[in-house]
Protein backbone atom coordinates (compact mmCIF):
# COMPACT_ATOMS: atom_id res chain seq x y z
CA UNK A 1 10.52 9.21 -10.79
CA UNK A 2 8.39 12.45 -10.78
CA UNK A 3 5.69 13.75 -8.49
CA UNK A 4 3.59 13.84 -11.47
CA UNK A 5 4.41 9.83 -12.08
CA UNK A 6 4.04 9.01 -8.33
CA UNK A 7 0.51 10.62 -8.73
CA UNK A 8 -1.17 8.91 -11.26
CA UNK A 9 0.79 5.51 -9.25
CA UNK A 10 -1.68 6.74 -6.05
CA UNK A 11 -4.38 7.30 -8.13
CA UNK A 12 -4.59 4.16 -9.37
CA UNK A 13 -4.41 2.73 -6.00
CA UNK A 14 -7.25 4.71 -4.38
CA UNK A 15 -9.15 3.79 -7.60
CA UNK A 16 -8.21 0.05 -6.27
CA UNK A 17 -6.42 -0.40 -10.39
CA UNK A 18 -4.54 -3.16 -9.08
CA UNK A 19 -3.37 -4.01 -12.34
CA UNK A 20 -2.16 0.08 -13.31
CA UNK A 21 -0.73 0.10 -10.12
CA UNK A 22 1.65 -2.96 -10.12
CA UNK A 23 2.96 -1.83 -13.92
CA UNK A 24 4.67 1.09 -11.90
CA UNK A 25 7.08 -2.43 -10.51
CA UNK A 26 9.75 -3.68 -11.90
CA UNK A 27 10.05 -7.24 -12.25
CA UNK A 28 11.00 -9.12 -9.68
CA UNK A 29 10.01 -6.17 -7.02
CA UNK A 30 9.98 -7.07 -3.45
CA UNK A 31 6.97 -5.33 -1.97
CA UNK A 32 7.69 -5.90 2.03
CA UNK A 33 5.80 -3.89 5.00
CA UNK A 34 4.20 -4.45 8.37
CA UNK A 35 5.06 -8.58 7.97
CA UNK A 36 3.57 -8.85 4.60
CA UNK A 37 5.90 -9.89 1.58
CA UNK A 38 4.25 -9.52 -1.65
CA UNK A 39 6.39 -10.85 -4.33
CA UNK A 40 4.20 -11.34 -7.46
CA UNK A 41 1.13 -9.35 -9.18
CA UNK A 42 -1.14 -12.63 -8.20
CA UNK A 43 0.07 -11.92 -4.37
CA UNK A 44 -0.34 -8.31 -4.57
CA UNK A 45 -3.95 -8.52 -6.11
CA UNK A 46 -4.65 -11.51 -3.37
CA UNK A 47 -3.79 -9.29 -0.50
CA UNK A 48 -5.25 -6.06 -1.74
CA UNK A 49 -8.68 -7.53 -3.21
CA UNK A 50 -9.02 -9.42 0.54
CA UNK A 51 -8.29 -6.07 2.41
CA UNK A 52 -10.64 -3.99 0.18
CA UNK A 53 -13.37 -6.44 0.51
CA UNK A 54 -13.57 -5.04 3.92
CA UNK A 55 -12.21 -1.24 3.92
CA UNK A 56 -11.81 1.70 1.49
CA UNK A 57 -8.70 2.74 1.79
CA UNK A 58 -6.56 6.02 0.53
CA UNK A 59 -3.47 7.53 0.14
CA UNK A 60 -2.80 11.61 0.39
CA UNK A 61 0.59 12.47 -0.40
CA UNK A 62 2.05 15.35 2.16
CA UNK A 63 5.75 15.04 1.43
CA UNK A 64 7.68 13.76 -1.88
CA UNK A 65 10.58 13.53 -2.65
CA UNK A 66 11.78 11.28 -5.99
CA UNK A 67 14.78 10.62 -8.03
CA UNK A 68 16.02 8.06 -10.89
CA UNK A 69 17.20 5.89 -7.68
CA UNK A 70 14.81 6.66 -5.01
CA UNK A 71 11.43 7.79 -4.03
CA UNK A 72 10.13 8.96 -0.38
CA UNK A 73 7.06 10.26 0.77
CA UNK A 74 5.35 10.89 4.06
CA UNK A 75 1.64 10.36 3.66
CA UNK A 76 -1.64 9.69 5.11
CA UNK A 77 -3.36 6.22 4.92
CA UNK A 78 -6.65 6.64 5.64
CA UNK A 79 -8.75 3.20 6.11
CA UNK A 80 -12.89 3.70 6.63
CA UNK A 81 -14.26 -0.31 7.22
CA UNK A 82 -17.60 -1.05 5.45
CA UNK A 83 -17.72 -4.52 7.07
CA UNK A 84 -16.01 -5.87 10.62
CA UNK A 85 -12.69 -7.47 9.66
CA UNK A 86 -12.13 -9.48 13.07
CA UNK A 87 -8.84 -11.02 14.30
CA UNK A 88 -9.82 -14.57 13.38
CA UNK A 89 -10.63 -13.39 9.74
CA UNK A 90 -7.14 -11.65 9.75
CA UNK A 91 -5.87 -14.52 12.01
CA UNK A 92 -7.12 -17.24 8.55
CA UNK A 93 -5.42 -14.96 6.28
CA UNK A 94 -1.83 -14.50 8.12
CA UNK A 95 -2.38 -11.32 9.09
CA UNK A 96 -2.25 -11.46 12.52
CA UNK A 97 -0.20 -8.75 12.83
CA UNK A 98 -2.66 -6.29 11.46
CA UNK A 99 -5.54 -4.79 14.19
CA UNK A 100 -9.38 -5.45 13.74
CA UNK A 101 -11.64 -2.96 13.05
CA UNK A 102 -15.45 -2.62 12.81
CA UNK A 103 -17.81 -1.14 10.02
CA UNK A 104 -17.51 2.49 10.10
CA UNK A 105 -14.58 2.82 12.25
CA UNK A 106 -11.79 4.92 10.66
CA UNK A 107 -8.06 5.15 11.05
CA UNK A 108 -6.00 7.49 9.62
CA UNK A 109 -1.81 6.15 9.82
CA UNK A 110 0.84 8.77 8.85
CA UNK A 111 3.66 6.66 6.88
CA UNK A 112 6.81 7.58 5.49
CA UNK A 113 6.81 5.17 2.19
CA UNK A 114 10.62 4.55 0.65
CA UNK A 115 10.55 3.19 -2.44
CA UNK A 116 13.51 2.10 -4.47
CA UNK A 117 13.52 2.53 -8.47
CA UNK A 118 15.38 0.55 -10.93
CA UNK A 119 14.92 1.48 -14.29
CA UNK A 120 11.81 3.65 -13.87
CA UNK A 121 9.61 1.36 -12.03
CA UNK A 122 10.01 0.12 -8.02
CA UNK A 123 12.08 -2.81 -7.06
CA UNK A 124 11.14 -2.65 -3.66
CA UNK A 125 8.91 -1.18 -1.05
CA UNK A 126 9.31 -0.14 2.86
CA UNK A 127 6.78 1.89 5.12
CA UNK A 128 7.18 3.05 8.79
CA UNK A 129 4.45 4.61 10.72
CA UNK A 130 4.68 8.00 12.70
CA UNK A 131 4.03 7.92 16.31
C-alpha cells in the first residue's frame, strides 16, 4: 500500500465516508483498538456514526511507512466535541474505557496506527498512543 492509497483511505475518514473507508478492508478484517473490536462494516458504521454524533474527529498523517504486507504511521487524532458525551452515555454504549468530554473541548492523541495488508486491503488494525 502507497502513501498516495493511505491518503485518499484518511480522507475518506475525516469526510466520515464510512462506506469508502471500510472498502480499503479485506474481508474478514479484525479492526481492534483501545477495547473496541469491530468485526463487520454494520459494527464499524455503528461505532463510528455513535462517536461522530458527538465529535468531529481527524486524522493528519506525520509518519508513513507502507508495503504489500504492512502499513505504519504515526499520526495525530484530533477530536473537537460539538455535544457533551458523558461517561454514562459511553458507559450505555460499552465504552467505558473511553474518557468524557464536553462541547468544545478538544484533544489532540498522537498514535502510531499498524495496519496489516492482505491482498491490498487491511486485515487488521492496532493503535498505541504516545505519552
Amino acid at each position: 500500500m502507497t502513501r498516495e492509497d493511505y491518503e485518499r483511505y484518511a480522507a475518506a475518514f475525516n469526510a466520515r465516508d464510512y462506506d469508502a473507508v471500510y472498502d480499503f478492508y479485506a474481508p474478514g478484517a479484525r479492526l481492534a483498538f483501545f477495547g473496541v473490536e469491530l468485526a463487520s462494516r454494520a459494527a464499524f458504521k455503528r461505532f463510528y456514526s455513535f462517536l461522530h454524533s458527538y465529535v468531529d474527529e481527524t486524522l493528519t498523517i506525520e509518519r508513513f511507512a507502507g508495503s504489500d504486507e504492512l502499513v505504519a504511521l504515526e499520526g495525530v487524532i484530533r477530536i473537537e466535541a460539538r455535544r457533551d458525551l458523558d461517561a454514562e452515555t459511553l458507559k450505555e454504549e460499552g465504552l467505558d474505557q473511553f474518557f468524557p468530554i464536553r462541547a468544545g473541548e478538544v484533544q489532540e492523541l498522537r498514535q502510531f496506527i499498524h495496519y496489516h495488508v492482505d491482498k491490498g486491503g487491511f486485515s487488521g488494525v492496532q493503535c498505541a498512543l504516545i505519552p
